[in-house]
Protein backbone atom coordinates (compact mmCIF):
# COMPACT_ATOMS: atom_id res chain seq x y z
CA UNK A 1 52.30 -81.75 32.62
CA UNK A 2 50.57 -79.21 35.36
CA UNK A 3 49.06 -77.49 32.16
CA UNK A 4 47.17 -80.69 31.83
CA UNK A 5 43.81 -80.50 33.76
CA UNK A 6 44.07 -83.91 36.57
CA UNK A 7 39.96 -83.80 36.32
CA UNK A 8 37.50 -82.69 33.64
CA UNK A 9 36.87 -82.86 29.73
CA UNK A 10 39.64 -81.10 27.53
CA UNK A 11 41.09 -81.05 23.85
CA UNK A 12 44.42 -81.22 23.18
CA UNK A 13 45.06 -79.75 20.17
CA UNK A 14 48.06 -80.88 18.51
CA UNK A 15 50.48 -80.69 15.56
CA UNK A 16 50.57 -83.04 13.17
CA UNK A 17 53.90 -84.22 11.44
CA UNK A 18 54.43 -87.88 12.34
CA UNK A 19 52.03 -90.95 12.95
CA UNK A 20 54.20 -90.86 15.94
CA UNK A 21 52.41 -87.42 17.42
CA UNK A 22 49.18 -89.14 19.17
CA UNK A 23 51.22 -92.02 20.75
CA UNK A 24 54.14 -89.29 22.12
CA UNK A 25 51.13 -87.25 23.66
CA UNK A 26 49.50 -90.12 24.98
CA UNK A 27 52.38 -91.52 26.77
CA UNK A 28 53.22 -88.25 28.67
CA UNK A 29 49.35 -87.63 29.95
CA UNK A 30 48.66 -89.43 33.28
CA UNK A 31 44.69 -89.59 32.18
CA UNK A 32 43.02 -91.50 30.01
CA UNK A 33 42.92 -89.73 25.84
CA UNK A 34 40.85 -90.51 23.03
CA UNK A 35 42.28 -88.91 19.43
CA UNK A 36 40.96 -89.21 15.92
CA UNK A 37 42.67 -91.52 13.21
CA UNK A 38 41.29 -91.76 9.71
CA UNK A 39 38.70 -94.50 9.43
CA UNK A 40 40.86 -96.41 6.78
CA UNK A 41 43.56 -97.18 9.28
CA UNK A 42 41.19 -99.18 11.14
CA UNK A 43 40.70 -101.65 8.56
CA UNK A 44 43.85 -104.13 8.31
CA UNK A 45 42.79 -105.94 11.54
CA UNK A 46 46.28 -105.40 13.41
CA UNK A 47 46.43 -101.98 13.25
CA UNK A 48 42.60 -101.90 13.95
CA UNK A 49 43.25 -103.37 17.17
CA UNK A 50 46.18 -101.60 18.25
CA UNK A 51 44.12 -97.88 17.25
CA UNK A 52 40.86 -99.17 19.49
CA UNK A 53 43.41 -100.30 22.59
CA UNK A 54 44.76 -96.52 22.67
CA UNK A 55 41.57 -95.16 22.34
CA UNK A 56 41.09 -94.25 18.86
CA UNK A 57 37.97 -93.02 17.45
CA UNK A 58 37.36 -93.35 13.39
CA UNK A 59 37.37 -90.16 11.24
CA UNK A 60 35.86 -90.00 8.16
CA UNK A 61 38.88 -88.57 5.21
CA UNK A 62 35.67 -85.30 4.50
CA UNK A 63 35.85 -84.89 7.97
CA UNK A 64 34.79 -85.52 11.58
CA UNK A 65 31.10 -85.92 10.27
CA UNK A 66 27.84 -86.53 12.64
CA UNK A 67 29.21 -89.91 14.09
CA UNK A 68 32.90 -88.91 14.64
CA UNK A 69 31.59 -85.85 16.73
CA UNK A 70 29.09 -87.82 18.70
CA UNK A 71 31.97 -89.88 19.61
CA UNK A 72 34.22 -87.01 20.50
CA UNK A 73 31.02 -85.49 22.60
CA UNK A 74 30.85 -88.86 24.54
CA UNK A 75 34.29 -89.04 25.29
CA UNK A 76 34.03 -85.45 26.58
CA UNK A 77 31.04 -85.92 29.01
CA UNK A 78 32.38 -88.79 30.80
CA UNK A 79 35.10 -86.51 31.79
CA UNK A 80 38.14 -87.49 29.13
CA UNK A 81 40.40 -85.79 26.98
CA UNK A 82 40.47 -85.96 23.39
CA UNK A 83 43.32 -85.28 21.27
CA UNK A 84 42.60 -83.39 18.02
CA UNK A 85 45.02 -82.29 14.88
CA UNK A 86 43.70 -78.97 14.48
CA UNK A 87 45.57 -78.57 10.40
CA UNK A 88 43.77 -81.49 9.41
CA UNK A 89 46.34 -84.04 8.38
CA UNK A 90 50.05 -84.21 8.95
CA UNK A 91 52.37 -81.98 7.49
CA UNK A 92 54.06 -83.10 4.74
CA UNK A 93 57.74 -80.90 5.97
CA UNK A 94 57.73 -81.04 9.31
CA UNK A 95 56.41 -77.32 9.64
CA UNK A 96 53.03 -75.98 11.37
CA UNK A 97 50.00 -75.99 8.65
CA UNK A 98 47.10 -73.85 8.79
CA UNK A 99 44.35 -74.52 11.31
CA UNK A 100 40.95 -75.44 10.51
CA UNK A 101 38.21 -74.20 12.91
CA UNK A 102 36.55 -77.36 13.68
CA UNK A 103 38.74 -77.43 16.96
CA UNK A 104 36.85 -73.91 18.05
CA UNK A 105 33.57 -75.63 17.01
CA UNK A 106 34.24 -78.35 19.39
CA UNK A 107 35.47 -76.50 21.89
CA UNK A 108 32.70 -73.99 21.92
CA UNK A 109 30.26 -76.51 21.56
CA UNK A 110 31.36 -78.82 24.28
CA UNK A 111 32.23 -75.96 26.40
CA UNK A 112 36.26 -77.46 26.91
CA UNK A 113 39.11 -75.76 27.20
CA UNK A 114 41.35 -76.53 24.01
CA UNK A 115 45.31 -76.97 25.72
CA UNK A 116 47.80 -76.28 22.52
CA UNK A 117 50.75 -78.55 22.58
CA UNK A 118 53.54 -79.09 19.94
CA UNK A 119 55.25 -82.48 19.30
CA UNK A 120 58.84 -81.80 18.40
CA UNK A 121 61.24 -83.73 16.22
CA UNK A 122 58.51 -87.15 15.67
CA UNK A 123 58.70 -86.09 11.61
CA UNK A 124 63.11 -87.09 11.93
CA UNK A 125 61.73 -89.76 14.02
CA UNK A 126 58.85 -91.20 12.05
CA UNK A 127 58.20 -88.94 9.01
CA UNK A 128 55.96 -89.84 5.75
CA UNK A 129 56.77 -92.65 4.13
CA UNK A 130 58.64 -94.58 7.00
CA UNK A 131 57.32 -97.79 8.57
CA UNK A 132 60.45 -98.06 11.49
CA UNK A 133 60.72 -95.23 13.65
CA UNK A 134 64.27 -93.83 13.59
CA UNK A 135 65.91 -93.28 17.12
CA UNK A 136 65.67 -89.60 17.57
CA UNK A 137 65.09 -87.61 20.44
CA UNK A 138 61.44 -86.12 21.12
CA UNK A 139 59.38 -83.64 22.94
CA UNK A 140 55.54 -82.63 23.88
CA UNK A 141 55.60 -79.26 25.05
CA UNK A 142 51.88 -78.48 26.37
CA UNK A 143 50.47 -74.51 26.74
CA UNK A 144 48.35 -73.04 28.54
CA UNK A 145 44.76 -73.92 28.39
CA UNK A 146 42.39 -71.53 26.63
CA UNK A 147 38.86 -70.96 26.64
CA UNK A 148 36.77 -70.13 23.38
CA UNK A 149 33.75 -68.09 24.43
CA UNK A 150 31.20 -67.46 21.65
CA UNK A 151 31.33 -64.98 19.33
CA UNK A 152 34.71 -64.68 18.90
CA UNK A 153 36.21 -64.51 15.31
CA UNK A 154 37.43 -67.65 14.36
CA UNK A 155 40.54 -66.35 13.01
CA UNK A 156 41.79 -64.02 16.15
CA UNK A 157 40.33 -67.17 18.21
CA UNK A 158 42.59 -69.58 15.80
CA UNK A 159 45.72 -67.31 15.91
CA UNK A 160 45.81 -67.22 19.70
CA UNK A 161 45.61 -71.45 19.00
């Protein structure tokens, strides 16, 4: 938790194996965290509520497009944290996919430092196809934060992600 920032705009930047991951990373952080959940899920009322009362914002399934990253940029200037799934979409094993850069575009852009953290064991717990989480044990392990500076290579910038 000291890895955390207590004041000032960050990204977490998490893996992504479980529906599970956003809500286990939220519950640890003493701040407030927005995070990113595919637009669709917003649509059978219940579940639309429950994503807006932990701070969802809607992603587009292309991407974060012009809205989603306004969003993400508002969050950010008032201070808050966003949580981001740098692969994408959850991992269909359990096991780390490849990163996409629009994590290093943020984080450049909004001048934030990105804070990797892992979610361990949420796939056992909640994994694809499950609606009732099982009772397994879980972990968010945070890193240290890292800065992004411009002009670095996105794929020395991603491996040190």
């Amino acid at each position: 938790m000291d890895k955390v920032p207590s004041t000032g705009p960050f990204l977490l930047a998490v893996n992504h194996s479980s529906n599970l991951d956003a809500v286990l990373a939220g519950i640890v952080l003493k701040r407030p965290l927005a995070f990113m959940a595919r637009k669709t899920l917003f649509s059978p009322a219940p579940i639309g509520w429950i994503l807006r009362g932990l701070n969802a914002l809607p992603l587009e399934r292309e991407g974060i497009g012009i809205s989603g990253f306004r969003a993400i940029c508002e969050h950010l200037s008032l201070g808050g944290g966003v949580l981001v799934f740098p692969e994408g979409t959850r991992s269909r094993d359990g096991r780390l996919g490849k990163f996409k850069s629009g994590v290093l575009r943020l984080a450049r852009l909004a001048s934030v430092p990105v804070i990797p953290t892992m979610v361990v064991g949420s796939d056992r717990a909640l994994g694809r196809g499950r609606v009732i989480p099982r009772p397994i044990r879980t972990e968010v392990r945070f890193g240290d934060a890292i800065e992004f500076p411009q002009g670095e290579c996105d794929d020395e910038a991603l491996e040190r992600l």
